[in-house]
N, C-alpha and C. Protein backbone atom coordinates (compact mmCIF):
# COMPACT_ATOMS: atom_id res chain seq x y z
N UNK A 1 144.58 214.57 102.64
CA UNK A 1 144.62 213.53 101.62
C UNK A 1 143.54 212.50 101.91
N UNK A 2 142.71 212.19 100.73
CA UNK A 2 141.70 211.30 101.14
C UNK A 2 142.42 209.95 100.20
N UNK A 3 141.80 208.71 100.85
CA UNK A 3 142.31 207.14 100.64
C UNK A 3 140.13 206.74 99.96
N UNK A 4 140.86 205.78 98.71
CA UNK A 4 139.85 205.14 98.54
C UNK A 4 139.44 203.95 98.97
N UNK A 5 138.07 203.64 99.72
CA UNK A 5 137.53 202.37 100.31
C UNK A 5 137.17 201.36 98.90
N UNK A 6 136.75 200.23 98.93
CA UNK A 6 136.14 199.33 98.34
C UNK A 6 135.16 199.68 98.25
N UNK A 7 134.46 199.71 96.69
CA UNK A 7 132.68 199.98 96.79
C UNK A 7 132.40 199.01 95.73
N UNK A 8 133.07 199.32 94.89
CA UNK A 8 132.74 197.32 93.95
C UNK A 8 133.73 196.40 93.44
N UNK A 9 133.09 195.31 94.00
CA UNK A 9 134.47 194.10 93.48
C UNK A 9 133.61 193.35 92.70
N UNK A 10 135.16 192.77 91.55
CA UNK A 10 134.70 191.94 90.39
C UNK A 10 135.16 191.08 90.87
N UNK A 11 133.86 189.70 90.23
CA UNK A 11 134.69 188.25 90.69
C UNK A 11 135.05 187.76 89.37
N UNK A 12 135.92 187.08 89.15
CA UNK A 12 136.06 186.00 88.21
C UNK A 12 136.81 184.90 88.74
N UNK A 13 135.68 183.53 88.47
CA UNK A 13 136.07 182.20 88.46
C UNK A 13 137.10 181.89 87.10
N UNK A 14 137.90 181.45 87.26
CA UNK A 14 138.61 180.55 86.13
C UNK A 14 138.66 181.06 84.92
N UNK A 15 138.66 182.34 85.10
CA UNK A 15 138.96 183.56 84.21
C UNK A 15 137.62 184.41 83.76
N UNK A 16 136.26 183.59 83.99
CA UNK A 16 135.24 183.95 83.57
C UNK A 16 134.59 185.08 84.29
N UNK A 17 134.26 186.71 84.36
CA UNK A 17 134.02 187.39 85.21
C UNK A 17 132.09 187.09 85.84
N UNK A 18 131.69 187.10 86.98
CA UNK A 18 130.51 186.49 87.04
C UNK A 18 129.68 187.82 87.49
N UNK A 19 129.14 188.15 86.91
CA UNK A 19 127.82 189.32 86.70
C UNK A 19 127.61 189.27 88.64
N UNK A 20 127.98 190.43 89.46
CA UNK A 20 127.27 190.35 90.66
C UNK A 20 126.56 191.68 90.99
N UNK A 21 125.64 191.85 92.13
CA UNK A 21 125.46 192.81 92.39
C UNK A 21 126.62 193.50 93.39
N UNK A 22 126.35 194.56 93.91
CA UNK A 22 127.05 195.40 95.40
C UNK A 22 126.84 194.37 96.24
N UNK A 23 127.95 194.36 97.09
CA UNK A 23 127.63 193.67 98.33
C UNK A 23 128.51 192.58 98.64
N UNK A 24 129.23 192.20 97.95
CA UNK A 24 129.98 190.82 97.78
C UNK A 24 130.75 190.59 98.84
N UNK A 25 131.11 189.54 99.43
CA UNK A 25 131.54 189.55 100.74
C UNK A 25 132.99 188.81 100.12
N UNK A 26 134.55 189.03 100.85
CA UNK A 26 135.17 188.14 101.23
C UNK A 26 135.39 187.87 102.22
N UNK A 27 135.54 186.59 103.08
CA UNK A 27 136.46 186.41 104.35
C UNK A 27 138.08 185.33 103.92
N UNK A 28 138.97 185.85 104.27
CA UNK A 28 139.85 185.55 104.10
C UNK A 28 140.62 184.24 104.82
N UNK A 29 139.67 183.93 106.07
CA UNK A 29 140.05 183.10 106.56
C UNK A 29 141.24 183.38 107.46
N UNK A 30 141.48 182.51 108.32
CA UNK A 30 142.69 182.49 109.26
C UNK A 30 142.58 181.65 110.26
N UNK A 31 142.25 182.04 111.10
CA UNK A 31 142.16 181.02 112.55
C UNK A 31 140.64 182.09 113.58
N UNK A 32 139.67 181.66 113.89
CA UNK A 32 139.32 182.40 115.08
C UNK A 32 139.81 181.67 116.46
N UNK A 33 139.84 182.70 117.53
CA UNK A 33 140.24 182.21 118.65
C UNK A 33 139.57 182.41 119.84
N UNK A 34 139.24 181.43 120.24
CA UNK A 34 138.08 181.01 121.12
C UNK A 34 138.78 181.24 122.88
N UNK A 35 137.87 182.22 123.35
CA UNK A 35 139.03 182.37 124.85
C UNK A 35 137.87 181.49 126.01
N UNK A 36 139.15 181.53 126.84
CA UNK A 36 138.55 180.63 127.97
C UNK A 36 138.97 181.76 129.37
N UNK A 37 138.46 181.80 130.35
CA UNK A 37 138.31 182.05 131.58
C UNK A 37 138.82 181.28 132.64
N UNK A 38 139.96 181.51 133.44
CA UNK A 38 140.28 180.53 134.55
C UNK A 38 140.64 181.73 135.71
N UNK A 39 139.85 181.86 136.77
CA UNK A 39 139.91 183.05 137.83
C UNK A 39 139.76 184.36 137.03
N UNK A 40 141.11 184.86 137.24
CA UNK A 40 141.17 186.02 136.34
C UNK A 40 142.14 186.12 135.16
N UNK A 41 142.65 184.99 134.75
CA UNK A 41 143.46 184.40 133.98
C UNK A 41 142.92 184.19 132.41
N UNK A 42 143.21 184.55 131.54
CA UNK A 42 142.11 184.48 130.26
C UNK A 42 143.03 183.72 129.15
N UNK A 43 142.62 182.39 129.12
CA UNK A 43 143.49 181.52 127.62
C UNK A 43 142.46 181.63 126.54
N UNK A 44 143.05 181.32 125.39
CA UNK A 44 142.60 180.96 124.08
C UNK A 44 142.57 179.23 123.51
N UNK A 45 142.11 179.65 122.26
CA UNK A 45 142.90 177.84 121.42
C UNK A 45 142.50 178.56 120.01
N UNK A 46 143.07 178.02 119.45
CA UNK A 46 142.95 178.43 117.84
C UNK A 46 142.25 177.49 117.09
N UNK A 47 140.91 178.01 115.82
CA UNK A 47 140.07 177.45 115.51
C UNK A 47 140.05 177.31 114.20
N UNK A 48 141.09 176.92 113.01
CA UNK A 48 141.19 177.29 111.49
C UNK A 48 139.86 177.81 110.78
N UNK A 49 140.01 178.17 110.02
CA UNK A 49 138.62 178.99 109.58
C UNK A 49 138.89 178.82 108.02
N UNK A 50 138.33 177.98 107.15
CA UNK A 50 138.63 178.34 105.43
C UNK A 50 138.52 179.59 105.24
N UNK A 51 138.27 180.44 104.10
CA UNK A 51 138.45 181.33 102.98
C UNK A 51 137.11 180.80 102.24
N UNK A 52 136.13 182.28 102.36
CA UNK A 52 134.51 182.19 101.91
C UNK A 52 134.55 183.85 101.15
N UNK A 53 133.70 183.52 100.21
CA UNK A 53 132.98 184.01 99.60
C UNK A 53 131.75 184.05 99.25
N UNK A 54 131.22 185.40 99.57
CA UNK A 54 129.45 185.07 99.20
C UNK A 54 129.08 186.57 98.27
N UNK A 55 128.66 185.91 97.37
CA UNK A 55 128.08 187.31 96.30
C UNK A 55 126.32 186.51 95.98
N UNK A 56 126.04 188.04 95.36
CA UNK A 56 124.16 187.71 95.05
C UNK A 56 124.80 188.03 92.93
N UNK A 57 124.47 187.00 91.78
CA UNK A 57 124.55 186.94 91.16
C UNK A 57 123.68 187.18 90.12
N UNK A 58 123.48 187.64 89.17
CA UNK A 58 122.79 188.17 88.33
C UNK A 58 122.45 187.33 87.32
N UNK A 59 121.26 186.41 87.02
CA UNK A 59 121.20 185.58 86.22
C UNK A 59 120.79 185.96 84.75
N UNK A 60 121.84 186.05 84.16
CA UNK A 60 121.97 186.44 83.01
C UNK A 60 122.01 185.06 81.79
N UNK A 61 121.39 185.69 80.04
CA UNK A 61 121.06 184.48 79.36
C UNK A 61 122.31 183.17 79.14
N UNK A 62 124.15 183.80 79.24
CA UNK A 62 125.18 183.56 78.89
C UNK A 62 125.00 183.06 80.20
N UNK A 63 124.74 182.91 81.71
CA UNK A 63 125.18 182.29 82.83
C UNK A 63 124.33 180.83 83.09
N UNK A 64 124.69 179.97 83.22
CA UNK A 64 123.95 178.49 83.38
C UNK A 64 124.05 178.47 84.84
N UNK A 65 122.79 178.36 85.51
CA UNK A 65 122.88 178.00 87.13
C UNK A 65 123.53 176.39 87.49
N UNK A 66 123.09 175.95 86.36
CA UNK A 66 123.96 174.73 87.00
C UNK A 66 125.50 174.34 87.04
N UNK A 67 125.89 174.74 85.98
CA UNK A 67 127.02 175.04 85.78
C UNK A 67 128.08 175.79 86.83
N UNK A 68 127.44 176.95 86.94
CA UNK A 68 128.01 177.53 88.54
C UNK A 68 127.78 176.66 89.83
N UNK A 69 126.56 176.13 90.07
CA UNK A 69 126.56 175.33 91.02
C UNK A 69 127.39 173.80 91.29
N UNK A 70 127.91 173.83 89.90
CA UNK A 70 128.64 172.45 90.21
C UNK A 70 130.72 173.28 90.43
N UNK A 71 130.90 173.89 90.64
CA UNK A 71 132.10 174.50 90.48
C UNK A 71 133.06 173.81 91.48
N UNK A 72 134.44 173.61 91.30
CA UNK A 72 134.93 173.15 92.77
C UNK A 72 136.51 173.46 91.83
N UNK A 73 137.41 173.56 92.74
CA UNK A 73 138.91 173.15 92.28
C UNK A 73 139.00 174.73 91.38
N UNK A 74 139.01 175.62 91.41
CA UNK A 74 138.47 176.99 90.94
C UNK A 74 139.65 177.96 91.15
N UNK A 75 140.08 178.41 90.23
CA UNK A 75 140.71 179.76 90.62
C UNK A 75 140.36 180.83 90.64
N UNK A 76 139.76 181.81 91.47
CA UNK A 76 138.60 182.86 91.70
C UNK A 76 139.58 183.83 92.12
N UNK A 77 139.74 185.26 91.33
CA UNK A 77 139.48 186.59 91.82
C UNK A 77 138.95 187.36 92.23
N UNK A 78 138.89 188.15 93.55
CA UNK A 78 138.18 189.23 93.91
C UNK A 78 139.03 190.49 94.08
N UNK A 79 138.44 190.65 92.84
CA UNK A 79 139.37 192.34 92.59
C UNK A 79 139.04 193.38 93.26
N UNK A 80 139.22 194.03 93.82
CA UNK A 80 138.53 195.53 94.51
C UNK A 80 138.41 196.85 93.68
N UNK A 81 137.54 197.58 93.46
CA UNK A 81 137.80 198.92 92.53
C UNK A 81 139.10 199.98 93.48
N UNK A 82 139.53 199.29 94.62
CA UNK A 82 140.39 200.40 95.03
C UNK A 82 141.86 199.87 95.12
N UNK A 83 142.04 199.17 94.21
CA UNK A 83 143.42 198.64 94.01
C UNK A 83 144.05 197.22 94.35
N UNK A 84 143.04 196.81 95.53
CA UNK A 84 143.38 195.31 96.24
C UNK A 84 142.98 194.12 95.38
N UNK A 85 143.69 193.06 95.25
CA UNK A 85 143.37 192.12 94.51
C UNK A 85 143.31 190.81 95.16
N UNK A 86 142.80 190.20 95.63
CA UNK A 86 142.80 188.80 95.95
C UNK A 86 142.40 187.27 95.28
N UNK A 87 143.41 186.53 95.82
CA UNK A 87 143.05 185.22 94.42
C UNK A 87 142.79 184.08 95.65
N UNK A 88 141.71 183.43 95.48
CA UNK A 88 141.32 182.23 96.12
C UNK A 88 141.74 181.10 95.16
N UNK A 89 142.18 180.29 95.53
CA UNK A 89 142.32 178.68 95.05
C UNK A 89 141.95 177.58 95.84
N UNK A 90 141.79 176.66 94.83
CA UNK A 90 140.87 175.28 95.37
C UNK A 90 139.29 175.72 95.62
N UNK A 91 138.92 176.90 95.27
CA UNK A 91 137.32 177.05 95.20
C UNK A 91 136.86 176.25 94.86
N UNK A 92 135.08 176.48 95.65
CA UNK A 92 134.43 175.40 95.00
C UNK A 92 133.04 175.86 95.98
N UNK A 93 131.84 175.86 95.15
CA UNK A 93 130.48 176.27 95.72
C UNK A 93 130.40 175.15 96.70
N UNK A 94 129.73 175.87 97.64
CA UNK A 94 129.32 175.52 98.77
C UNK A 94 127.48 174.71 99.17
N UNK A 95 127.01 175.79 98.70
CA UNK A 95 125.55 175.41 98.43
C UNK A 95 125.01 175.30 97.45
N UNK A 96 123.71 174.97 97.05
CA UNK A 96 123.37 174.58 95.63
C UNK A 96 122.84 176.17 95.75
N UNK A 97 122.93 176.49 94.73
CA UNK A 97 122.43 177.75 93.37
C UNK A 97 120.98 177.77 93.43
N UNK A 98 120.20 179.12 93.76
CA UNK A 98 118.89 179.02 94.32
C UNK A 98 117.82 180.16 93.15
N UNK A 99 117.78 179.75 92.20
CA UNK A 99 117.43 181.40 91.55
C UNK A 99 116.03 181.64 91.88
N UNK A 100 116.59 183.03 92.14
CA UNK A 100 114.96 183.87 92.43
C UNK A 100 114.46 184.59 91.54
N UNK A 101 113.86 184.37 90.53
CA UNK A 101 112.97 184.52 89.48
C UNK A 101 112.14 186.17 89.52
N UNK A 102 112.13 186.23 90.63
CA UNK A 102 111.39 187.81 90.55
C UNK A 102 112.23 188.66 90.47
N UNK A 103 113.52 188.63 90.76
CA UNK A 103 114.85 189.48 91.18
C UNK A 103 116.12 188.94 90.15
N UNK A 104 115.70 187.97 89.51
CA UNK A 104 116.53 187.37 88.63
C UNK A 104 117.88 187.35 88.89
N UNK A 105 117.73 186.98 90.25
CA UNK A 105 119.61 186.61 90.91
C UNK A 105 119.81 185.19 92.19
N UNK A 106 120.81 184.79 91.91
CA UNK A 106 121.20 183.94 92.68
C UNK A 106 121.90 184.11 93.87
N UNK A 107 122.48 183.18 95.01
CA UNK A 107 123.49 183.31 95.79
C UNK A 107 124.60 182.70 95.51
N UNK A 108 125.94 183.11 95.30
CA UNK A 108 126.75 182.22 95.37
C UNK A 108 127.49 182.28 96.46
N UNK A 109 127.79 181.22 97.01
CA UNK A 109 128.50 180.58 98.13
C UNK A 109 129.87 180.07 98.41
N UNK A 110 130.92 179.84 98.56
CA UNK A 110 132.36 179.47 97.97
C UNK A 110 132.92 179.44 99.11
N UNK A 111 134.36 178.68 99.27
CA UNK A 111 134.80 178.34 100.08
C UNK A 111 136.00 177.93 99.20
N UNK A 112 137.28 178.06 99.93
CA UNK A 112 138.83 177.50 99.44
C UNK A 112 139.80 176.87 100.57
N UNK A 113 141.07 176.81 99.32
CA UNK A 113 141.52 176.11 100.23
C UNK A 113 142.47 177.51 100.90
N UNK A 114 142.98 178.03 100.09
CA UNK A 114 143.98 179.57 100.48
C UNK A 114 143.13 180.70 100.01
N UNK A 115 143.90 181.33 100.26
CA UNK A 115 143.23 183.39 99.90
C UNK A 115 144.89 183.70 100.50
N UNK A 116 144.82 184.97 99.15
CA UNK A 116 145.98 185.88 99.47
C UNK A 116 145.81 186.95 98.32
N UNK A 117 146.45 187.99 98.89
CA UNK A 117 146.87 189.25 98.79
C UNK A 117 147.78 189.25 97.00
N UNK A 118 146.94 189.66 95.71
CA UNK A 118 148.22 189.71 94.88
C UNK A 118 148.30 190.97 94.34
């Protein structure tokens, strides 16, 4: 029996789906944990980590770069083509919106306050 991986996810902000290429990243966030060394004794500490998103966007005539670049307070989906669905809230771009004119795509950048599993 073969299982299907992720090969393309759709985003949509605030219901609006946003034109991306392959490649789209989520991190879901959690905690990283940073270890420490004492003899041979090995501790940690826990480091919260937000909930990021980074996709390369397709600047299309219907998409306004500024408009995306001002985004914050956002309810964003990242759907998976293999069944997984995830919903970020409290989104909101991270960096300003950079378009590259020869490739006619942007970066988008994002960050929340949660991510989960729906």
């Amino acid at each position: 029996m073969s299982a299907r991986i992720t090969g393309i996810a759709t985003i949509r902000v605030d219901g609006q789906e946003i034109p991306t290429e392959r490649g789209a990243t989520l991190n879901p966030g959690g905690v990283n944990r940073n270890t420490k060394m004492a003899g041979r004794r090995v501790y940690y500490n826990e480091e919260p980590v937000a909930p990021t998103l980074q996709a390369t966007v397709l600047h299309t005539e219907e998409l306004d770069l500024i408009d995306v670049g001002s985004i914050r307070n956002a309810t964003v989906l990242f759907e998976c083509d293999n069944g997984q669905d995830y919903m970020l809230t409290g989104a909101f771009v991270t960096e300003t919106t950079e378009l590259n004119s020869g490739e006619g795509t942007f970066r988008l950048n994002m960050a929340a306050r949660t991510c989960e599993r729906i």
